[in-house]
N, C-alpha and C. Protein backbone atom coordinates (compact mmCIF):
# COMPACT_ATOMS: atom_id res chain seq x y z
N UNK A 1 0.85 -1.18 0.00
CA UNK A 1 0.00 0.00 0.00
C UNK A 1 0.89 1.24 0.00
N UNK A 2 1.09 1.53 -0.91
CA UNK A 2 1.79 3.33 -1.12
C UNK A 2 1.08 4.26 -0.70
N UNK A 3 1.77 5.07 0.49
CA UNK A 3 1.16 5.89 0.31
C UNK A 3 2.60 7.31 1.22
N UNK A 4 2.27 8.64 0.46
CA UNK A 4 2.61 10.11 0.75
C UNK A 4 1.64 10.68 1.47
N UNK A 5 2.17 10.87 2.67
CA UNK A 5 1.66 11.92 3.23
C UNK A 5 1.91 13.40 3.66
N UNK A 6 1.46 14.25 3.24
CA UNK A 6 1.84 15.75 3.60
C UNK A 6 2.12 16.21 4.72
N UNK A 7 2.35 16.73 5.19
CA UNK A 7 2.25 17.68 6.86
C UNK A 7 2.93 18.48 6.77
N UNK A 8 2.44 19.49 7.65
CA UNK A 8 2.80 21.32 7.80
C UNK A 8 2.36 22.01 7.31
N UNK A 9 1.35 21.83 6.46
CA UNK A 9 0.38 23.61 6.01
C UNK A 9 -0.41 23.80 6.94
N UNK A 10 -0.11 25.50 7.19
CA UNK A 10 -1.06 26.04 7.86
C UNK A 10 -0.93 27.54 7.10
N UNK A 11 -1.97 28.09 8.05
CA UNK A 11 -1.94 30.23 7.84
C UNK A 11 -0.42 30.50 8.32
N UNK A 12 0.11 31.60 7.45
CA UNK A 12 1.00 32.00 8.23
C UNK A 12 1.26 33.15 7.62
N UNK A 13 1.77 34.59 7.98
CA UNK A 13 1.82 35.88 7.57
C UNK A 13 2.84 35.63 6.43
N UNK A 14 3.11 36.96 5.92
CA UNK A 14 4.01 37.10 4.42
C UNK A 14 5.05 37.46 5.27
N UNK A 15 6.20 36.97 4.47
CA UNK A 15 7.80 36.75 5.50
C UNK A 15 7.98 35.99 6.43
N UNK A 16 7.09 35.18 6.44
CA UNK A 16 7.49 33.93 7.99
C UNK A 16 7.56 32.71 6.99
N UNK A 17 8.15 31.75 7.90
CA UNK A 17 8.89 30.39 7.05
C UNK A 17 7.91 29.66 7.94
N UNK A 18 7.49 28.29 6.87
CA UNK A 18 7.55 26.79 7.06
C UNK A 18 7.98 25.67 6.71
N UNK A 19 8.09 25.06 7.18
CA UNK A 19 8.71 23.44 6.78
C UNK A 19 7.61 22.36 6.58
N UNK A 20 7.56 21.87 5.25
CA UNK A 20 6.34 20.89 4.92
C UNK A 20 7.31 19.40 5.00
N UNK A 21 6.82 18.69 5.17
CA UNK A 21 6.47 17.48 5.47
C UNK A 21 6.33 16.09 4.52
N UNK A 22 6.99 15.21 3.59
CA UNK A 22 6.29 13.78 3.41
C UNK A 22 7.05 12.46 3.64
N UNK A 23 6.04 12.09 3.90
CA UNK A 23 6.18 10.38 5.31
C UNK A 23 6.07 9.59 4.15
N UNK A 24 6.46 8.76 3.35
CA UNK A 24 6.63 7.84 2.34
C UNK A 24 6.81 6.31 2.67
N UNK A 25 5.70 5.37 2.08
CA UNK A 25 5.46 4.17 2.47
C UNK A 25 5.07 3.28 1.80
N UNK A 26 5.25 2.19 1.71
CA UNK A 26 5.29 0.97 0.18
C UNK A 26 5.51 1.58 -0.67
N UNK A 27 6.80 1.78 -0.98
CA UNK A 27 7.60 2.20 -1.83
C UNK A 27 8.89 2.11 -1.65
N UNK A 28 9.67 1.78 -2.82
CA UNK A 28 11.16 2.45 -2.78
C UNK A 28 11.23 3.69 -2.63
N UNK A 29 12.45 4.21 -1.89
CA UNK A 29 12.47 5.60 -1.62
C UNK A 29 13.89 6.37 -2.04
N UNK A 30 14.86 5.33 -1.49
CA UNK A 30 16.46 5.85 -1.54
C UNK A 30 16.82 5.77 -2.98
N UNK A 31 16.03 5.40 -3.82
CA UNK A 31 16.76 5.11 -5.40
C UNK A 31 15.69 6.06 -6.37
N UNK A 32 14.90 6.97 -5.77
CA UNK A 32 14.61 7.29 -6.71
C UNK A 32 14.46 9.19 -6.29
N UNK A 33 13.60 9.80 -7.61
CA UNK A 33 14.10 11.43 -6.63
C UNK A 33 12.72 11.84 -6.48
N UNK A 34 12.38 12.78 -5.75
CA UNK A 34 11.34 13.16 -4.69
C UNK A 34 11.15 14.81 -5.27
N UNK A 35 9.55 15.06 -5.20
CA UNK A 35 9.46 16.49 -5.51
C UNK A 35 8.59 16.98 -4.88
N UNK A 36 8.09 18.25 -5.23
CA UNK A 36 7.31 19.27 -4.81
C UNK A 36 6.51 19.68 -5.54
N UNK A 37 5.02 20.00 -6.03
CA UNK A 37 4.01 20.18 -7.05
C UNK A 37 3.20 21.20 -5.82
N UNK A 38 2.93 22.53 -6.38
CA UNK A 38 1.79 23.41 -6.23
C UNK A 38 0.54 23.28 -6.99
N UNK A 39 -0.87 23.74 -6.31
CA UNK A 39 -1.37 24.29 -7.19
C UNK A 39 -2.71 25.42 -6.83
N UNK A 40 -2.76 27.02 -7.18
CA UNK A 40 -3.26 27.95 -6.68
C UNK A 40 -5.08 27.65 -6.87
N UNK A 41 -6.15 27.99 -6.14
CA UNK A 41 -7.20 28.33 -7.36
C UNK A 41 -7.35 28.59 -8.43
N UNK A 42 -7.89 28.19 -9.18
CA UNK A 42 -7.52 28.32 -10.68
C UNK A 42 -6.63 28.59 -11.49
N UNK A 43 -5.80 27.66 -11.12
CA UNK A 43 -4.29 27.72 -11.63
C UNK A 43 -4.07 26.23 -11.75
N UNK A 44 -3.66 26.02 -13.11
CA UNK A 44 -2.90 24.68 -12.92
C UNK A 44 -1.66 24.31 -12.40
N UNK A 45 -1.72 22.68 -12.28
CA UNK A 45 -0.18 22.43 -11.17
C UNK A 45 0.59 22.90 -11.48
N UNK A 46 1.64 23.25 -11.10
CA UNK A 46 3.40 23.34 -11.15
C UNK A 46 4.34 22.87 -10.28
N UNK A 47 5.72 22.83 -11.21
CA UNK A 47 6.76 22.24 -10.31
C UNK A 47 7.36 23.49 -9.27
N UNK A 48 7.47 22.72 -8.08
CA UNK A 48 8.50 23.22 -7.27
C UNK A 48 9.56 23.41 -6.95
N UNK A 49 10.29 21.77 -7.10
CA UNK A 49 11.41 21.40 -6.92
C UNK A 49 11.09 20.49 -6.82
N UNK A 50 12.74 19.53 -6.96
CA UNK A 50 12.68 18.21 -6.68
C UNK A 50 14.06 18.27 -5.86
N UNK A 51 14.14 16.88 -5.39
CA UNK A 51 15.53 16.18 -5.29
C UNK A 51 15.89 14.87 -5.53
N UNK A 52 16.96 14.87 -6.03
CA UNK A 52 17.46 13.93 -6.52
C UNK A 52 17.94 12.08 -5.63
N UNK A 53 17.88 10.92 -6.34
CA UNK A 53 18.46 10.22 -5.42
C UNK A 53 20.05 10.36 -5.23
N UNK A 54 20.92 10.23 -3.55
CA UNK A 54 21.75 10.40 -3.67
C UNK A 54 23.08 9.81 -4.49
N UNK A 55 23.55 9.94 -5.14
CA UNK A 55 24.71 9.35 -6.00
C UNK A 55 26.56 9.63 -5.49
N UNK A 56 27.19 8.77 -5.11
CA UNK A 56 28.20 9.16 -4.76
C UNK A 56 27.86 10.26 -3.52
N UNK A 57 27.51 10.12 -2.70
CA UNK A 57 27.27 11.24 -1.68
C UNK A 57 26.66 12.55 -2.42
N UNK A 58 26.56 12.63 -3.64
CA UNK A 58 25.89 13.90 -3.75
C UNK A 58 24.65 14.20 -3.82
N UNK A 59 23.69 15.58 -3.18
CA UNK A 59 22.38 15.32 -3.19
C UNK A 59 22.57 16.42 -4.58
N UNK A 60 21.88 16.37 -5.80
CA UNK A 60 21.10 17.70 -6.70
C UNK A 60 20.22 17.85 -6.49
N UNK A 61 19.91 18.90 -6.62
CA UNK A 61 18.09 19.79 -6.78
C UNK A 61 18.21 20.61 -7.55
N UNK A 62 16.70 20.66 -7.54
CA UNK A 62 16.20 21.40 -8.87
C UNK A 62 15.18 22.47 -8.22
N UNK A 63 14.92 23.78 -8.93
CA UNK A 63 13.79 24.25 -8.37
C UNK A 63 13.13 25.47 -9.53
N UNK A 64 11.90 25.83 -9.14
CA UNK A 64 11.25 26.44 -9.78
C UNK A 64 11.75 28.07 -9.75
N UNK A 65 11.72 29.18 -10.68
CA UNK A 65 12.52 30.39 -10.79
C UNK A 65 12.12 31.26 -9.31
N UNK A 66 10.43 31.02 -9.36
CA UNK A 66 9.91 31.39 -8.34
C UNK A 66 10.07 31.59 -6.55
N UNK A 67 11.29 30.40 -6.92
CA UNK A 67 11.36 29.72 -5.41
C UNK A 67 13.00 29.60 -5.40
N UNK A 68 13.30 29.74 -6.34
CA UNK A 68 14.98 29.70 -6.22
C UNK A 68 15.64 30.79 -5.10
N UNK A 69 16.00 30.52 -3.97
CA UNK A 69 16.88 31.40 -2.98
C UNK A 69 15.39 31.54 -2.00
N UNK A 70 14.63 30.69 -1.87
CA UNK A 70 13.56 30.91 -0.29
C UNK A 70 13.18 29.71 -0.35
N UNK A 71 12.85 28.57 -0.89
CA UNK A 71 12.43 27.25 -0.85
C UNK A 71 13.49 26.51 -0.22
N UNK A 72 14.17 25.22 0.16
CA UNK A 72 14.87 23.89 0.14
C UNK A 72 14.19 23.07 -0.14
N UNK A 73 14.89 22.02 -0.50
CA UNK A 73 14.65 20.71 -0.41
C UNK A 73 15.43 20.12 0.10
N UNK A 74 14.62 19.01 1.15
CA UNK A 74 15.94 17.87 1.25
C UNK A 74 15.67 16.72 2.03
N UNK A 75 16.05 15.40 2.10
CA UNK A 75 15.20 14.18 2.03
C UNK A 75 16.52 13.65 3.46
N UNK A 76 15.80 12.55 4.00
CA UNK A 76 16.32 11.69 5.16
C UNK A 76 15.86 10.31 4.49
N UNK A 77 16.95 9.83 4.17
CA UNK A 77 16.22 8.47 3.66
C UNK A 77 15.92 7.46 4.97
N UNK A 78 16.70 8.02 5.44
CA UNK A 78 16.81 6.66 6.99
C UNK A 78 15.44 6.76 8.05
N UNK A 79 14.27 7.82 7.31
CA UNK A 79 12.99 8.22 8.04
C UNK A 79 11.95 7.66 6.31
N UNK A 80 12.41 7.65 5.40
CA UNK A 80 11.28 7.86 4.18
C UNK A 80 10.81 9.13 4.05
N UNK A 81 11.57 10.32 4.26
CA UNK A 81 11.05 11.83 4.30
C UNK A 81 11.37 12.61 3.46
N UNK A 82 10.92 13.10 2.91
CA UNK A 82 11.19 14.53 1.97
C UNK A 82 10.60 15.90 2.83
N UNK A 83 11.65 16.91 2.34
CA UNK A 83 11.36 18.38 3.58
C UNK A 83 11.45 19.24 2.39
N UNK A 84 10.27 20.12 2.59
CA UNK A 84 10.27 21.74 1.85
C UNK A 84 10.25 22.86 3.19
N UNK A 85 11.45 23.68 3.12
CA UNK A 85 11.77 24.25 3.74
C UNK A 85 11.23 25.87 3.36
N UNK A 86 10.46 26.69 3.45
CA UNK A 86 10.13 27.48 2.77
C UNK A 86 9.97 28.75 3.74
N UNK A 87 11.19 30.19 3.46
CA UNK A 87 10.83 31.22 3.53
C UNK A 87 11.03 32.10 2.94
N UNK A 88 10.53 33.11 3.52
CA UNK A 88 9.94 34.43 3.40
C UNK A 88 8.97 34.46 2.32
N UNK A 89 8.20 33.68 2.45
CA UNK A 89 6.60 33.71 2.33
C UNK A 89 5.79 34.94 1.66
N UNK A 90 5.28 34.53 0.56
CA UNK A 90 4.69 35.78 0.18
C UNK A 90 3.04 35.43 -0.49
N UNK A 91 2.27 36.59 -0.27
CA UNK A 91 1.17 35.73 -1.18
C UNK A 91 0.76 35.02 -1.90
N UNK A 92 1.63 35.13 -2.61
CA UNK A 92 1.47 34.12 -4.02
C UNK A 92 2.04 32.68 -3.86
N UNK A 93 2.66 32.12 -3.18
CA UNK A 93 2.87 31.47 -2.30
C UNK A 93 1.39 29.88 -2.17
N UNK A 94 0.22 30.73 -2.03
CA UNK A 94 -0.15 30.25 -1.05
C UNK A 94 -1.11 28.74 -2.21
N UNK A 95 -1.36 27.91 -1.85
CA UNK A 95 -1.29 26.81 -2.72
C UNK A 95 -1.81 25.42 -1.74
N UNK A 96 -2.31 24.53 -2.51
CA UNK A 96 -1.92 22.91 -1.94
C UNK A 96 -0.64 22.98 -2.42
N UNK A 97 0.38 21.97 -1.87
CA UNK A 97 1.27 21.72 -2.06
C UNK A 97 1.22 19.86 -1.93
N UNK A 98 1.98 19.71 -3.08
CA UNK A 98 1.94 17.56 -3.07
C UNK A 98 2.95 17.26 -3.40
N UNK A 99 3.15 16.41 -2.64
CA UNK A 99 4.44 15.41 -2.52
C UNK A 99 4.43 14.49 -3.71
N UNK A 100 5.92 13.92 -4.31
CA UNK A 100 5.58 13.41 -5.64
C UNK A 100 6.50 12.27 -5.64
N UNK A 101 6.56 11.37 -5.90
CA UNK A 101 7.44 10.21 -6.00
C UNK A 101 8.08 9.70 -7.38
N UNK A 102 9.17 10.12 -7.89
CA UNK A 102 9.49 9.93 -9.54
C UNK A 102 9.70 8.98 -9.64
N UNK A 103 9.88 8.17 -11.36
CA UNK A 103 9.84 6.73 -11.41
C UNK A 103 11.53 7.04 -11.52
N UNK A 104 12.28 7.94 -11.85
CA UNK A 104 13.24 8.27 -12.20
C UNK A 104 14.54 8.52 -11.18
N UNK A 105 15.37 8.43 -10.99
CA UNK A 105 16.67 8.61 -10.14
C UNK A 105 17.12 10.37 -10.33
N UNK A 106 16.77 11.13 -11.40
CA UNK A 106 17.23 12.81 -11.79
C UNK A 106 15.82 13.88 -10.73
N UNK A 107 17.15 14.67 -10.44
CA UNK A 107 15.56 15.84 -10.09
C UNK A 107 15.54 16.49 -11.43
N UNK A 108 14.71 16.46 -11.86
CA UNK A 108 14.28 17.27 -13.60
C UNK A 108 12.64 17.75 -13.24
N UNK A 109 13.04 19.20 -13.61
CA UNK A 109 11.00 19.64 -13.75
C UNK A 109 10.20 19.04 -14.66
N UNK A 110 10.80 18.63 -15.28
CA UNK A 110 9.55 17.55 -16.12
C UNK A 110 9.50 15.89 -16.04
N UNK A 111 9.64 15.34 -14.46
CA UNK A 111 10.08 14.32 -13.82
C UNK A 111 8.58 13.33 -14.21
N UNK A 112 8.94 11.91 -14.31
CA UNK A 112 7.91 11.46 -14.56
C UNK A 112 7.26 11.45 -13.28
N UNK A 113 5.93 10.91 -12.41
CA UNK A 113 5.83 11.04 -11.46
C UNK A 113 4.83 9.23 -11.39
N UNK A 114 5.25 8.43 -10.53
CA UNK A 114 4.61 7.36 -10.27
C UNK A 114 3.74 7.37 -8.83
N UNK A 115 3.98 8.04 -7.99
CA UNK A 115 3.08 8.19 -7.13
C UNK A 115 2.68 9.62 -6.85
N UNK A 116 1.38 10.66 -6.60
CA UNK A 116 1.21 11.72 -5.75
C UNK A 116 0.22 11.19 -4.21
N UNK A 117 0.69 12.26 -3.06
CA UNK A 117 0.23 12.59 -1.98
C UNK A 117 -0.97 13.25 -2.58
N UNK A 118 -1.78 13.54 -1.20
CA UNK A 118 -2.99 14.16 -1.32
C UNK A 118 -3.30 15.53 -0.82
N UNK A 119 -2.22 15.74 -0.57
CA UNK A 119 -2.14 17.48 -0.64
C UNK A 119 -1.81 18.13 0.81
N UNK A 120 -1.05 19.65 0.96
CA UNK A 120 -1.44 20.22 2.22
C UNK A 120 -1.75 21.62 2.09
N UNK A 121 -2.66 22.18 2.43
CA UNK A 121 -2.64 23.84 2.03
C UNK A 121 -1.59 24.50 3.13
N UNK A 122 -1.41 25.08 2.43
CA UNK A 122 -0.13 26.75 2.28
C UNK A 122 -1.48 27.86 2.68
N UNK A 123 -1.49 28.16 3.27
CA UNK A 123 -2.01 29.99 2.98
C UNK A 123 -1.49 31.29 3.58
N UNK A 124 -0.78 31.91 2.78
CA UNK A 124 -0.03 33.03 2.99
C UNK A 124 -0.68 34.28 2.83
N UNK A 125 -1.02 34.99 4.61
CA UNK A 125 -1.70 36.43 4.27
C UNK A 125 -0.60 37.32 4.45
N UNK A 126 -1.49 38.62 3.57
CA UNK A 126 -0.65 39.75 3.69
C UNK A 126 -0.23 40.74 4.79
């Protein structure tokens, strides 16, 4: 039984940080790379970021222009976890956010995706 679970959205003002959350289960985890998917009211999904599986000790990531220099990523394999680290928060911001499981070993924004979570809302006031 696979399953992603989200945790850590809540309200939180513009300029304050959170850290989201996914718990990963029947699944491989350490061999493959892990992402991040938004998506606003009427807005379709987008990528966030990903990360990569580790290779030779190295972790890569990838991330969206939007989020480059206030987002992280970064995974504990020895828990099944992936972490979005996210500040200074701004309206636009504010979103479900889903955890993504690639069939693939690369963080790439156009990652195939074999499993999604079921979401956590973000909401960022002004």
């Amino acid at each position: 039984q696979v399953q992603l679970v989200e945790s850590g959205g809540r309200l939180v003002q513009a300029g304050g940080s959170l850290r989201l959350s996914c718990a990963a289960s029947g699944l491989t985890f350490g061999n493959r790379a892990m992402g991040w998917f938004r998506q606003a009211p009427g807005k379709e999904r987008e990528f966030v970021g990903a990360v990569g599986a580790i290779t030779w000790s190295t972790t890569i990531t990838d991330y969206a222009d939007s989020v480059k220099g206030r987002f992280t990523i970064s995974r504990d394999n020895a828990k099944n976890t992936v972490y979005l680290q996210m500040n200074s928060l701004k309206p636009e911001d504010t979103a479900t956010y889903y955890c993504a499981a690639s069939r693939n070993r690369g963080a790439i924004k156009n990652m195939v995706v074999d499993y999604w979570g079921k979401g956590t809302l973000v909401t960022v006031s002004a």
